[in-house]
Structures are given as structure tokens and as C-alpha cells.
N, C-alpha and C. Protein backbone atom coordinates (compact mmCIF):
# COMPACT_ATOMS: atom_id res chain seq x y z
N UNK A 1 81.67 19.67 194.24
CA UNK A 1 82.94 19.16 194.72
C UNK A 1 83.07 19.33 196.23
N UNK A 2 82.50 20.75 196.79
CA UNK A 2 82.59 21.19 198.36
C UNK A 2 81.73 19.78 198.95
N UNK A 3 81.13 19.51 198.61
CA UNK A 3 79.64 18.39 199.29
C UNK A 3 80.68 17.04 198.87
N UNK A 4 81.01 16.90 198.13
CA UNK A 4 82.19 15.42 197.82
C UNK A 4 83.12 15.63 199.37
N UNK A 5 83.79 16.49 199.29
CA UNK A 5 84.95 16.20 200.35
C UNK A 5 84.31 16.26 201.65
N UNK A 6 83.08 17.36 201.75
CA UNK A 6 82.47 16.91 203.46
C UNK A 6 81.88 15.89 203.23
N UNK A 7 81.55 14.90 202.37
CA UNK A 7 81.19 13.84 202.30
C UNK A 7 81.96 12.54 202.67
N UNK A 8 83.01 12.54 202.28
CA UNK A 8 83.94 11.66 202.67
C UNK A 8 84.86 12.30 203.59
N UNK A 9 84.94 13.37 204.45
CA UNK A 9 85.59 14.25 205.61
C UNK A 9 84.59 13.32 206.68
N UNK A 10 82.98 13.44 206.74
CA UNK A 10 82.32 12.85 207.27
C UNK A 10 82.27 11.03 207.44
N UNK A 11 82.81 10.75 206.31
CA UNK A 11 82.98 9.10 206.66
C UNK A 11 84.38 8.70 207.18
N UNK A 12 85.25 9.71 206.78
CA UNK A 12 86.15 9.25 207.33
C UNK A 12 86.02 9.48 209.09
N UNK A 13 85.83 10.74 209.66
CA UNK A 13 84.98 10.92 210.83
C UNK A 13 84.36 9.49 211.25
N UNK A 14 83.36 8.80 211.00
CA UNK A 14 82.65 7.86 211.14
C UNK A 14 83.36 6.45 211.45
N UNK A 15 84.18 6.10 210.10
CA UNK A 15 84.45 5.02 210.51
C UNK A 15 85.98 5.30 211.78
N UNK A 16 86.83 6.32 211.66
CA UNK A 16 87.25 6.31 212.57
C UNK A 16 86.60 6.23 214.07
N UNK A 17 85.75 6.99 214.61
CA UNK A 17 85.02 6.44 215.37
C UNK A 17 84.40 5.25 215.95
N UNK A 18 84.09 4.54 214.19
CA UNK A 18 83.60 3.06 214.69
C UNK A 18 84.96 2.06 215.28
N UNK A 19 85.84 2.67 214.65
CA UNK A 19 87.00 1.61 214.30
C UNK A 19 87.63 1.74 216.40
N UNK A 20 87.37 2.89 216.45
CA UNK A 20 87.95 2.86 217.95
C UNK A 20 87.10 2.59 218.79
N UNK A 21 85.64 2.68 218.66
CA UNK A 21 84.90 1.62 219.66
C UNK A 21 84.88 0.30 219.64
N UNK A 22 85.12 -0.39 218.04
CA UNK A 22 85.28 -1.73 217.68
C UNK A 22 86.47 -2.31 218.62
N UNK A 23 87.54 -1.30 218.74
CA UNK A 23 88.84 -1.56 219.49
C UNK A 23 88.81 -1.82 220.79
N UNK A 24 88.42 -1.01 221.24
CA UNK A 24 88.10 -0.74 222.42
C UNK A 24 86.99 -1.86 223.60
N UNK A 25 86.04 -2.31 222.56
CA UNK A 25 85.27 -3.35 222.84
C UNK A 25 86.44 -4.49 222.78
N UNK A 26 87.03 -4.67 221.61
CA UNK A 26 87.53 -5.95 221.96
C UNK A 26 88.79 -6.20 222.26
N UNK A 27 89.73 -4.91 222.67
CA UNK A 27 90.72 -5.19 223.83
C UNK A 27 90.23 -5.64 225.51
N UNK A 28 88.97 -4.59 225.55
CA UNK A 28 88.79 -5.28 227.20
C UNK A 28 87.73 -6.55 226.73
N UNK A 29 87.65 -7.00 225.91
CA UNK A 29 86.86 -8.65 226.00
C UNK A 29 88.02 -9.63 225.72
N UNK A 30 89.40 -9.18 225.40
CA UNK A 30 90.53 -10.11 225.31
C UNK A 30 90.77 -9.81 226.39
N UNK A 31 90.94 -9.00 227.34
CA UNK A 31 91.63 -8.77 228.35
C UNK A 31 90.65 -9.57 228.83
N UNK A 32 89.61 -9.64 229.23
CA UNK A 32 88.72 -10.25 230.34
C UNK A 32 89.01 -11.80 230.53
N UNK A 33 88.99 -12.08 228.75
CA UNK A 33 89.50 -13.35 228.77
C UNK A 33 90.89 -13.98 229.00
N UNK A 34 91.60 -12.77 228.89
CA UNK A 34 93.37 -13.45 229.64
C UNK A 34 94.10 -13.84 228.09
N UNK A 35 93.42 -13.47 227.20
CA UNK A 35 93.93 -13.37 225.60
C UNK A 35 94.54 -12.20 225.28
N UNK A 36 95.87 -12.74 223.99
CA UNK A 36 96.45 -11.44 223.55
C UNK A 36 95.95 -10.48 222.27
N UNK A 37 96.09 -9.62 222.13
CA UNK A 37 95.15 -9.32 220.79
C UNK A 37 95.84 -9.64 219.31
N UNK A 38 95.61 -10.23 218.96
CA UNK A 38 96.37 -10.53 217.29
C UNK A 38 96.37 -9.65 216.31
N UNK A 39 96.46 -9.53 215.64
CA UNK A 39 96.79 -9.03 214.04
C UNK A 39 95.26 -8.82 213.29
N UNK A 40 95.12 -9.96 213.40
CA UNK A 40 93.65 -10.26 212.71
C UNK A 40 92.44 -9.68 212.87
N UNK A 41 92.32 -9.89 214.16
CA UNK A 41 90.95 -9.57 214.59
C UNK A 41 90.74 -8.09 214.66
N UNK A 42 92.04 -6.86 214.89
CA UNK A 42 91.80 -5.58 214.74
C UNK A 42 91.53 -5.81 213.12
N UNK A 43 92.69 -6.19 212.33
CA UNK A 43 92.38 -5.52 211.00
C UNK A 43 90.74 -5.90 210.91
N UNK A 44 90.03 -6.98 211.10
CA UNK A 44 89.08 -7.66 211.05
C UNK A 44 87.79 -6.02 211.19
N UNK A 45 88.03 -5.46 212.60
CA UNK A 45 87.32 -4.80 213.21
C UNK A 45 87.56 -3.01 212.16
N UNK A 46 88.82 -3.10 211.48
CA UNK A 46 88.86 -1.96 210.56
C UNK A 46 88.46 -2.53 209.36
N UNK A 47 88.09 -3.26 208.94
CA UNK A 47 86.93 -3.35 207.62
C UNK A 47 85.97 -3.36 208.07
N UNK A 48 85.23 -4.04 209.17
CA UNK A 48 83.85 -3.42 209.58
C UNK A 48 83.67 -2.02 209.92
N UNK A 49 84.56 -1.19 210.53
CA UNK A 49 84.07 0.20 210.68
C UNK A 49 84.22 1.08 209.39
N UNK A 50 85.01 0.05 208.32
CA UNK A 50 85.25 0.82 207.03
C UNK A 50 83.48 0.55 206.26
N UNK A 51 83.28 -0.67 206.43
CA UNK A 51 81.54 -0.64 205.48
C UNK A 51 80.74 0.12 206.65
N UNK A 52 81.14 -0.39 208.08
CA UNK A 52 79.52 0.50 208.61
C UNK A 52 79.41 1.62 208.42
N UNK A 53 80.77 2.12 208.56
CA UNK A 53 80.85 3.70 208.84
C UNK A 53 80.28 4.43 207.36
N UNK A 54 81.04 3.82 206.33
CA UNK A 54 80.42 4.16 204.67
C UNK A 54 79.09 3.79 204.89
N UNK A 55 78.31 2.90 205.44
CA UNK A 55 76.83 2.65 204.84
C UNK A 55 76.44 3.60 206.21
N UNK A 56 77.11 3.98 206.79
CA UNK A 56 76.12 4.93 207.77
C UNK A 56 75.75 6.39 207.52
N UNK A 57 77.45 6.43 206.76
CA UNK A 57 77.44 7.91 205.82
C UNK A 57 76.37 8.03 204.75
N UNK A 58 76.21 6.80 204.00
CA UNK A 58 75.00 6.69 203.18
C UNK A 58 73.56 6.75 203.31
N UNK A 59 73.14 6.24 204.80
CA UNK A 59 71.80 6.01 205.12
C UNK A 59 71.73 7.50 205.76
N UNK A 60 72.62 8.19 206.42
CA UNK A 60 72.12 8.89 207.69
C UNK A 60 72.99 10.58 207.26
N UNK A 61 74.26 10.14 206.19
CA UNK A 61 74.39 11.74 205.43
C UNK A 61 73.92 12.51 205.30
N UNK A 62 72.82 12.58 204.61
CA UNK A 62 71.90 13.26 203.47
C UNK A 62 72.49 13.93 202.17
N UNK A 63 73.52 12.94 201.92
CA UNK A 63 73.79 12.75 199.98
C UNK A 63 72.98 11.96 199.35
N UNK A 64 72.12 10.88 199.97
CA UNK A 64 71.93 10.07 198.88
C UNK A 64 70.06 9.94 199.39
N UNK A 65 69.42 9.88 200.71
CA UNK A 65 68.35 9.70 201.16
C UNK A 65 67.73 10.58 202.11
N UNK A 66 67.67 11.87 201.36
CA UNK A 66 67.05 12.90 202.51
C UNK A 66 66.00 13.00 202.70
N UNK A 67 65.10 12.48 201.30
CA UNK A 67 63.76 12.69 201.64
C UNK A 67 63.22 11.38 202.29
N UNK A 68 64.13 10.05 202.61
CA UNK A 68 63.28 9.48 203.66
C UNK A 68 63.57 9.68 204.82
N UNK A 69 62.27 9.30 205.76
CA UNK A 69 62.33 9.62 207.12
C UNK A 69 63.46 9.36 208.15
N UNK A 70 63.83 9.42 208.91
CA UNK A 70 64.89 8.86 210.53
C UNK A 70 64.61 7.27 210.16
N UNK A 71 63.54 7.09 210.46
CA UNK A 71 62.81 5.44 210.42
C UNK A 71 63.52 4.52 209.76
N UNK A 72 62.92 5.04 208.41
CA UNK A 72 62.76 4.82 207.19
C UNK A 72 64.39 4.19 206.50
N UNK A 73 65.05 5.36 207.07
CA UNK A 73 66.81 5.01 206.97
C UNK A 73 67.25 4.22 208.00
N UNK A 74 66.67 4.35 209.09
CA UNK A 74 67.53 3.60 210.32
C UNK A 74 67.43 2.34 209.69
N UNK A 75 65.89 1.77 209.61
CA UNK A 75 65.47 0.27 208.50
C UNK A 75 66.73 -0.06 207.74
N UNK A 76 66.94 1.17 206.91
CA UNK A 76 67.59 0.15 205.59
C UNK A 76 68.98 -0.16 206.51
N UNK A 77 69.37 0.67 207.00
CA UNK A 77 70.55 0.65 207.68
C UNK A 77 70.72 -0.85 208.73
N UNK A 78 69.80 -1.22 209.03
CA UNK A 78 69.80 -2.52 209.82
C UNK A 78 69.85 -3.35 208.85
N UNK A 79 68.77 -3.41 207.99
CA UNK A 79 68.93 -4.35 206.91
C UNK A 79 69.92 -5.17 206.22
N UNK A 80 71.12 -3.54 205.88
CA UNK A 80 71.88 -4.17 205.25
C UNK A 80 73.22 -4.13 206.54
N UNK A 81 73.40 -3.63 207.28
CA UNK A 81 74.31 -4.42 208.38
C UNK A 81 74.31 -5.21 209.19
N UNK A 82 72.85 -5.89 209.51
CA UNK A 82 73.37 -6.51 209.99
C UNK A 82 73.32 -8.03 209.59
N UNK A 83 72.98 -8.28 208.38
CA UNK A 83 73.41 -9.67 207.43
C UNK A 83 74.49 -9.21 207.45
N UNK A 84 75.48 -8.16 207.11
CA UNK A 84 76.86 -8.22 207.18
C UNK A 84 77.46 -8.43 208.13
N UNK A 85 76.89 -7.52 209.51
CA UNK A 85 77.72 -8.16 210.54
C UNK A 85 77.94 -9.64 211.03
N UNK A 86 76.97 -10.49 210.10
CA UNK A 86 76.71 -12.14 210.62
C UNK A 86 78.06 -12.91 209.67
N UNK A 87 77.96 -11.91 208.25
CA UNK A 87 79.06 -12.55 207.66
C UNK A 87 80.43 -12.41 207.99
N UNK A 88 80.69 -11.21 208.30
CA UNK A 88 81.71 -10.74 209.03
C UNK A 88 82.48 -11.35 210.18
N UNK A 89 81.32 -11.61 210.88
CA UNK A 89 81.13 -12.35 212.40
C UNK A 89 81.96 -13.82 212.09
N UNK A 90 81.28 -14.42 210.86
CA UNK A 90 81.80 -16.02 210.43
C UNK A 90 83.04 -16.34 209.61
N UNK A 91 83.20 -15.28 208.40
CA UNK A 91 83.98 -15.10 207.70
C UNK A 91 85.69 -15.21 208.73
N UNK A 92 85.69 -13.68 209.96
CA UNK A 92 86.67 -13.80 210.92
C UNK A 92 86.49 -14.36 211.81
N UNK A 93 85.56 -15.42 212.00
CA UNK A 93 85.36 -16.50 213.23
C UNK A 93 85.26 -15.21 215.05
N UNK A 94 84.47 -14.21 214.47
CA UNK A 94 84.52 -13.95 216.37
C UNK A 94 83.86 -14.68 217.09
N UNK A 95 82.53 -15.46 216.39
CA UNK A 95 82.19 -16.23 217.25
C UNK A 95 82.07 -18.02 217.13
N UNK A 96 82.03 -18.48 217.88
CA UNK A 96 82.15 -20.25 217.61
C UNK A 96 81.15 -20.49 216.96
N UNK A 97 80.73 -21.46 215.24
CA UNK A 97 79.92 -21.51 214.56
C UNK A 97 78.87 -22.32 215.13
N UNK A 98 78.75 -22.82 216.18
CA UNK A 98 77.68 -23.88 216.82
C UNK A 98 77.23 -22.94 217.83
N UNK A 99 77.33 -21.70 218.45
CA UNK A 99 76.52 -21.21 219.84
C UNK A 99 75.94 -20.54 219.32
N UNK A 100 74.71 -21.32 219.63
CA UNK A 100 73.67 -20.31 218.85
C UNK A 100 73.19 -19.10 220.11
N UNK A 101 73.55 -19.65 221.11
CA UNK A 101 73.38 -18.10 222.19
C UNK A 101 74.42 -17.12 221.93
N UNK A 102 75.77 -17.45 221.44
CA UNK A 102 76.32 -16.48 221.30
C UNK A 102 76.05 -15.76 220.48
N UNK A 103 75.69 -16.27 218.58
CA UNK A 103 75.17 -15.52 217.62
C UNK A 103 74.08 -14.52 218.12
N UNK A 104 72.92 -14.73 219.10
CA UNK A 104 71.57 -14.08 219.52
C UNK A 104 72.34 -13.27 220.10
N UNK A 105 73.06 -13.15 221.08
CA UNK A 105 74.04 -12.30 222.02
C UNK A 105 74.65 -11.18 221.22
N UNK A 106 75.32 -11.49 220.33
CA UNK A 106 75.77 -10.71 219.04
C UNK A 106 74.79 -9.71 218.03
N UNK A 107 73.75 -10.65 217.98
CA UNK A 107 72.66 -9.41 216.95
C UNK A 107 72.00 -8.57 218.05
N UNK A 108 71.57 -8.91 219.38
CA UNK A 108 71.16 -8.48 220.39
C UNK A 108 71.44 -7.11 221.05
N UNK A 109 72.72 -7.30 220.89
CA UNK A 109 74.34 -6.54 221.56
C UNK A 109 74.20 -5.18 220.23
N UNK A 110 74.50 -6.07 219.06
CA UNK A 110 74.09 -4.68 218.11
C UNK A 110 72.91 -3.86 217.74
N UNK A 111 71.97 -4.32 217.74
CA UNK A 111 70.21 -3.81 218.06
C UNK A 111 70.23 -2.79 219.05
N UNK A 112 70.62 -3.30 220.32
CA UNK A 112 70.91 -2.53 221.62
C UNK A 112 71.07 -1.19 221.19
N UNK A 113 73.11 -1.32 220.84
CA UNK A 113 73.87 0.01 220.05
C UNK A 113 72.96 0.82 219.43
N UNK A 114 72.65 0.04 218.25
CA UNK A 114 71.98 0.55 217.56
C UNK A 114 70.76 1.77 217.88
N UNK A 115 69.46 1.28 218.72
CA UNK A 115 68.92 1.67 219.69
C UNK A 115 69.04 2.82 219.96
N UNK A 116 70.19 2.50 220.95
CA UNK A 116 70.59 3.84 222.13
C UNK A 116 71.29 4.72 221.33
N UNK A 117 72.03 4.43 220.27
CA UNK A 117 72.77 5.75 219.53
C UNK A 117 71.38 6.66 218.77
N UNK A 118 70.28 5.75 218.38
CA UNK A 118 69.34 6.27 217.49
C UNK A 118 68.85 7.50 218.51
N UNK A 119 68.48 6.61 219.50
CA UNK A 119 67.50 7.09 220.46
C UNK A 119 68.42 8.97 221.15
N UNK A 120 69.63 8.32 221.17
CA UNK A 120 70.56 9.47 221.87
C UNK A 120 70.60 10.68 220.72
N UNK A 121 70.49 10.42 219.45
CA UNK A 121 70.49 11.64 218.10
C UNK A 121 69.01 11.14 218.50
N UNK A 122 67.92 11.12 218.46
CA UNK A 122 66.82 11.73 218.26
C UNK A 122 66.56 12.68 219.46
N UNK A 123 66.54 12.41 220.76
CA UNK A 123 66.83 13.62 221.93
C UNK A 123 67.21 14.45 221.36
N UNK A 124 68.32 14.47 221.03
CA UNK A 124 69.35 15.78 220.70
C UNK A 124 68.60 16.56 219.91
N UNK A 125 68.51 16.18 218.69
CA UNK A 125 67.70 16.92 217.53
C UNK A 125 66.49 17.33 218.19
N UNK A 126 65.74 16.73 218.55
CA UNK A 126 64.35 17.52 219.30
C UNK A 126 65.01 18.45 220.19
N UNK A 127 65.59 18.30 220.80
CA UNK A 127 66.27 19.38 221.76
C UNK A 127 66.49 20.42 220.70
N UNK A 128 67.33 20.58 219.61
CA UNK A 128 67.72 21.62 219.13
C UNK A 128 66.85 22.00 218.37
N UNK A 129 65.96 21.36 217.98
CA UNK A 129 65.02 21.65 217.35
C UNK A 129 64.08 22.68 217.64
N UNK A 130 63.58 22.67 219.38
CA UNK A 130 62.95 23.17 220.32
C UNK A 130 63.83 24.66 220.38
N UNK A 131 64.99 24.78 220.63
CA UNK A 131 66.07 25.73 220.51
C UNK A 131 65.97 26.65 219.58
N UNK A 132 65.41 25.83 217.92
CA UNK A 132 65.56 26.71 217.44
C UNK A 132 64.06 27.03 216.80
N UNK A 133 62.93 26.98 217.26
CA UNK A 133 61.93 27.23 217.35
C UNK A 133 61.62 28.44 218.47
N UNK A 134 62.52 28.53 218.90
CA UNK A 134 62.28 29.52 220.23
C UNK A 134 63.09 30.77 219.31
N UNK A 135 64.24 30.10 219.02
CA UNK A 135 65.27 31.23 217.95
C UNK A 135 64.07 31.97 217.03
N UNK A 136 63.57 31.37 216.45
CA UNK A 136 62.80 31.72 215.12
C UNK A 136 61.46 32.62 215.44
N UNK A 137 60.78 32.36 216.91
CA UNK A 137 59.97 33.29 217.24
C UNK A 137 60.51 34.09 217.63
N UNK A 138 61.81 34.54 218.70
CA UNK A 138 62.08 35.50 218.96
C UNK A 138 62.39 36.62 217.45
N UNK A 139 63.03 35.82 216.55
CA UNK A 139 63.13 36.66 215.21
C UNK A 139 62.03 37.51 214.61
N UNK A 140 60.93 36.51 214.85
CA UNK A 140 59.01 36.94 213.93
C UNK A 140 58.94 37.82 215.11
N UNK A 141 59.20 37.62 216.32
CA UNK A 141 58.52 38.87 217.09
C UNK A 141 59.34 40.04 216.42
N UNK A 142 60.66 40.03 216.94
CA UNK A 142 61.72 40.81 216.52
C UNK A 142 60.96 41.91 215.46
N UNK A 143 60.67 41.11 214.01
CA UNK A 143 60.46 41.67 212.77
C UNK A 143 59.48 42.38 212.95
N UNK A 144 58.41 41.59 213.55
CA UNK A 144 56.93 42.62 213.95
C UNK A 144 57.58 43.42 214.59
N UNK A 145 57.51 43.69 215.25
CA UNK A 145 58.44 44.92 216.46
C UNK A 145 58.79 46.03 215.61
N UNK A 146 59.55 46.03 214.57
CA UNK A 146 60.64 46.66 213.74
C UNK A 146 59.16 47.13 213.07
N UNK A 147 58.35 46.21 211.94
CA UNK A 147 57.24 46.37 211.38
C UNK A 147 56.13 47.54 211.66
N UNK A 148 55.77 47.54 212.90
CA UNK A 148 55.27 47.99 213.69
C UNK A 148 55.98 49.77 213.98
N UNK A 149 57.19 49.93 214.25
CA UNK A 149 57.62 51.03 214.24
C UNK A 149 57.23 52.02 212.98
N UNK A 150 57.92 51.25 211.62
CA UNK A 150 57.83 51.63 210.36
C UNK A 150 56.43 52.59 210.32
């Protein structure tokens, strides 16, 4: 039951997050354009951070796919968002159904994200990783030390 509620403590975490960069992106791209923001297009942008954020909790949790790799999940995780983000994309019309530069602009734009968030948690983790490899010898020395007295 403890692993249920940080489970969904964690998605809710998530998609709130997504939901305020989704915002945030597209108040200053209405603003740029001299447009007001409607009704629509936020709620629009809180069902996408409601599936990404759930399928991100899913791929990248570790409730449901721990034993595959970073890779391995990032994959499925593209897979299945971003055919959604295309439907999404058409379904709420963000983009005009004939530019096909804008559609490329759009999967492009999310690949990017995608990318640099991967890339920014894999740093990190090697970083702490390194951290705690240093932790863990100082401990084995530690124990020898102690060992050694005995």
C-alpha cells in the first residue's frame, strides 16, 4: 500500500510539473503571437501532462520496469508518446493540418526535451553514483580498520 501512494504521490509530482511547463511554453508562444489564451488549449495541455506524466511514472518509476535498462525505457517511452503527442497535436488542432514543417518542428522540439532531460538525469546519477562509491570505500576501509584492531 506504502509503494501505491509514493506511486501516485510521484505522478502526481510529474504531471504537475509537466502541466506547468506545458503552460508556460504556451503562454509565452500566445504572447509572442499577440493571442489570448483560451479555455481549451490549457485544458488541452492538462490531459497531456496527465498521460505523459502517468506513462513517465510507468516507464521511469520502477513499479512496473526495473529490470530494463535507462535505454531500454527511454525507447518505450518515445514510442508510445510520441504517436500520442501527434494525436493530441491534431485531435486539439495546435498545429495547422497541412505544415508539414511545423509537424517536424513539433516532434523535433520534443526529441530535443526529451534528450536534454535524459541526458541531464543521466549526469546526475553518474555523479551520485561516483559519490557514493567513494561513500562505500570509505566504509570497506572504515571496517578493515576496525577488523584489523580486533
Amino acid at each position: 500500500m506504502k509503494n501505491m501512494r509514493e506511486f501516485a504521490w510521484r505522478a502526481v509530482q510529474s504531471i504537475s510539473v509537466m502541466f506547468a511547463g506545458y503552460a508556460l511554453v504556451w503562454i509565452v508562444w500566445m504572447a509572442c503571437a499577440g493571442r489570448w489564451v483560451a479555455a481549451r488549449p490549457v485544458a488541452s495541455m492538462l490531459l497531456t501532462a496527465c498521460l505523459f506524466g502517468g506513462m513517465q511514472q510507468v516507464c521511469f518509476g520502477g513499479a512496473f520496469f526495473r529490470r530494463w535498462s535507462y535505454g531500454a525505457r527511454w525507447l518505450l517511452y518515445a514510442a508510445v508518446t510520441m504517436p500520442l503527442m501527434g494525436i493530441l497535436a491534431w485531435a486539439f488542432e495546435w498545429i495547422p493540418g497541412g505544415s508539414l514543417r511545423a509537424w517536424a518542428v513539433l516532434y523535433a522540439a520534443a526529441m530535443g526535451v526529451l534528450a536534454a532531460v535524459t541526458l541531464v538525469f543521466e549526469l546526475s546519477f553518474r555523479r551520485q553514483g561516483r559519490r557514493y562509491d567513494g561513500l562505500l570505500g570509505q566504509y570497506r576501509a572504515r571496517r578493515a580498520g576496525e577488523a584489523e584492531k580486533k
